[in-house]
Protein backbone atom coordinates (compact mmCIF):
# COMPACT_ATOMS: atom_id res chain seq x y z
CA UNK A 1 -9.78 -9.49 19.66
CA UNK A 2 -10.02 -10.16 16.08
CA UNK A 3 -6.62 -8.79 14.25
CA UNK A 4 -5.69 -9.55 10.26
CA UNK A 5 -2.56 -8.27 9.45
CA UNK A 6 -1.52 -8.15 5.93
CA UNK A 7 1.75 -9.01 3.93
CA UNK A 8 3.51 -9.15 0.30
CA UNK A 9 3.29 -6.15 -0.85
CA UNK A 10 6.07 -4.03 -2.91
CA UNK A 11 7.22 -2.83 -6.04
CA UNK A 12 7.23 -4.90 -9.33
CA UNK A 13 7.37 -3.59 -12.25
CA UNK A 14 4.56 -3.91 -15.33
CA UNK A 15 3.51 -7.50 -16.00
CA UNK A 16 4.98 -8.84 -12.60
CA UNK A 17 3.32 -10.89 -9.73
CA UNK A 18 3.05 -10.04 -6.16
CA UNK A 19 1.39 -12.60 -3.43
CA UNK A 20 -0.72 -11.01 -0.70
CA UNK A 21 -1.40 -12.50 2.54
CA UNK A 22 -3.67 -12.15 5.48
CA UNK A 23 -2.93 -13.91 8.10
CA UNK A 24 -5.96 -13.88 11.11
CA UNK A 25 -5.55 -14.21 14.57
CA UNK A 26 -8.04 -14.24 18.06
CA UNK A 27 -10.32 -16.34 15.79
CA UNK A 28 -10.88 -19.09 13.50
CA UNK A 29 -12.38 -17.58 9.98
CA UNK A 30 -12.13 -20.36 8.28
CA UNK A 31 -16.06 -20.37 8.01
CA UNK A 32 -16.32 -16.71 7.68
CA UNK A 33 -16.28 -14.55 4.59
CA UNK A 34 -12.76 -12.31 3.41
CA UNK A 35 -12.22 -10.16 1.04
CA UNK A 36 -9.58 -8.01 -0.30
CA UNK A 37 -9.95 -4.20 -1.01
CA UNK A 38 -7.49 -1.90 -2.52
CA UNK A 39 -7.71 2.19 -2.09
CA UNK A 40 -6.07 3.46 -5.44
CA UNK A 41 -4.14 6.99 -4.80
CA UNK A 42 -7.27 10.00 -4.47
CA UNK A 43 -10.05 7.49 -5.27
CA UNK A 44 -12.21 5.47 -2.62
CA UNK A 45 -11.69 1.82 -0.99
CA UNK A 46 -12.84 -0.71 -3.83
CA UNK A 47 -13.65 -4.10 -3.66
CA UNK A 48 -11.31 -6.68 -5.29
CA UNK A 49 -12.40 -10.38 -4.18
CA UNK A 50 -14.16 -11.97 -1.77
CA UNK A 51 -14.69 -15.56 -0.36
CA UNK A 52 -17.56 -17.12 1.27
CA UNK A 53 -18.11 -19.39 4.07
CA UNK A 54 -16.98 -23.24 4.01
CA UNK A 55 -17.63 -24.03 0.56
CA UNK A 56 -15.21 -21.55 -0.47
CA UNK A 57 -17.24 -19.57 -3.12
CA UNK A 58 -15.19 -16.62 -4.75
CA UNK A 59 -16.14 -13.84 -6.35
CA UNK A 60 -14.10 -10.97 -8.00
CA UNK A 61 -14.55 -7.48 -9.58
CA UNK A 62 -14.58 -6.90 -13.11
CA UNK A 63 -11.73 -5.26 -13.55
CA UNK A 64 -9.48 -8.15 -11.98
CA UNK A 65 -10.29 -10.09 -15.45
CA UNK A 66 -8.74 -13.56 -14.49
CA UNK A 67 -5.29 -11.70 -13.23
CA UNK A 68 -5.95 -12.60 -9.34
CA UNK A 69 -6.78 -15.03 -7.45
CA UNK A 70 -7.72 -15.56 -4.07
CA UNK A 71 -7.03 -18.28 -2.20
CA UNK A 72 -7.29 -19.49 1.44
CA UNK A 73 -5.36 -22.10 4.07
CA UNK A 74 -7.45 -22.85 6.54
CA UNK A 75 -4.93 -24.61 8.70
CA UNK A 76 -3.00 -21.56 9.17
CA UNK A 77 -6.12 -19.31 9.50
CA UNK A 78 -4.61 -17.04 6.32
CA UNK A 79 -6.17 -15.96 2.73
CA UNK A 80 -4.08 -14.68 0.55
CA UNK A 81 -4.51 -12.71 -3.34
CA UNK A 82 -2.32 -13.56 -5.90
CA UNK A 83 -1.56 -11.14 -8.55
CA UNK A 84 -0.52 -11.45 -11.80
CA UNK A 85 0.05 -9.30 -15.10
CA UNK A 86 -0.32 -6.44 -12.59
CA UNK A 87 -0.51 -3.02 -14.36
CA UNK A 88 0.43 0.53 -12.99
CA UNK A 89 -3.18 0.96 -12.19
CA UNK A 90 -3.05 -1.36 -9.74
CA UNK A 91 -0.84 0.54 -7.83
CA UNK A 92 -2.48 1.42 -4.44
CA UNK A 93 -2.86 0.23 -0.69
CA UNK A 94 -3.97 -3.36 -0.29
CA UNK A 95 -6.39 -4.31 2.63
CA UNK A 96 -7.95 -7.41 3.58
CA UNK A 97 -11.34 -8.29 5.42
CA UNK A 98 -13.67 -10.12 7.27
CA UNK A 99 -16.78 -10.50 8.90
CA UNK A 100 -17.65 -12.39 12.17
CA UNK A 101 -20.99 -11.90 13.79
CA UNK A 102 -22.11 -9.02 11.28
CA UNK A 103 -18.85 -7.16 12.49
CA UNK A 104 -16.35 -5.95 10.49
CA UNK A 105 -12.86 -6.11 10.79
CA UNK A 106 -9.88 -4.93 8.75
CA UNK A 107 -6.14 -4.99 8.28
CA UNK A 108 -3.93 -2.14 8.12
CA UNK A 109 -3.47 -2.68 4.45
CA UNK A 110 0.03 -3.45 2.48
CA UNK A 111 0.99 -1.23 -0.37
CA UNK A 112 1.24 -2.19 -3.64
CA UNK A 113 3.56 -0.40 -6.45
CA UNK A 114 3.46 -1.13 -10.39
CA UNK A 115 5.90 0.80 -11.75
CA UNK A 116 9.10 0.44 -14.35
């Protein structure tokens, strides 16, 4: 049984950095592609950054505009998102992903507050 469970989230105010992590267990997904999503408050799951397969290609959504990055250990099976010059708008639940076999599976997300 594939399980990710996520970490790092909080409150920081405008301009601050939070790290993510998502750590992966029952498998080895070092090989397989993540991403992170984030569900802002009333709107739908978006996609924030993803990384594929061994050689480690990333790719992010516009709006991240060189404030995160994603990185991943494969040693300890974990990817983690780190966020910087976060804005209020960021503010919203935080969920990692991956994809084994054409099967999806998903944390149970970490929330994430921007606020003064």
């Amino acid at each position: 049984q594939v399980q990710l469970v996520e970490s790092g989230g909080g409150l920081v105010q405008p301009g601050g950095s939070l790290r993510l992590s998502c750590e992966a267990s029952g498998a080895d997904v070092s090989r397989d592609a993540m991403g992170w999503h984030r569900q802002l408050p009333g709107k739908q799951r978006q996609w924030v950054a993803s990384v594929f397969g061994s050689d480690s290609t990333r790719f992010y959504g516009d709006f991240v505009k060189g404030r995160f990055t994603l990185s991943r250990d494969n040693a300890k099976n974990t990817m983690y998102l780190q966020m910087n010059a976060l804005k209020p708008e960021d503010t919203g639940v935080y969920y990692c992903k991956t994809v084994i076999h054409g099967q999806e599976y998903w944390g149970q997300g970490t929330q994430v507050t921007v606020s003064s």
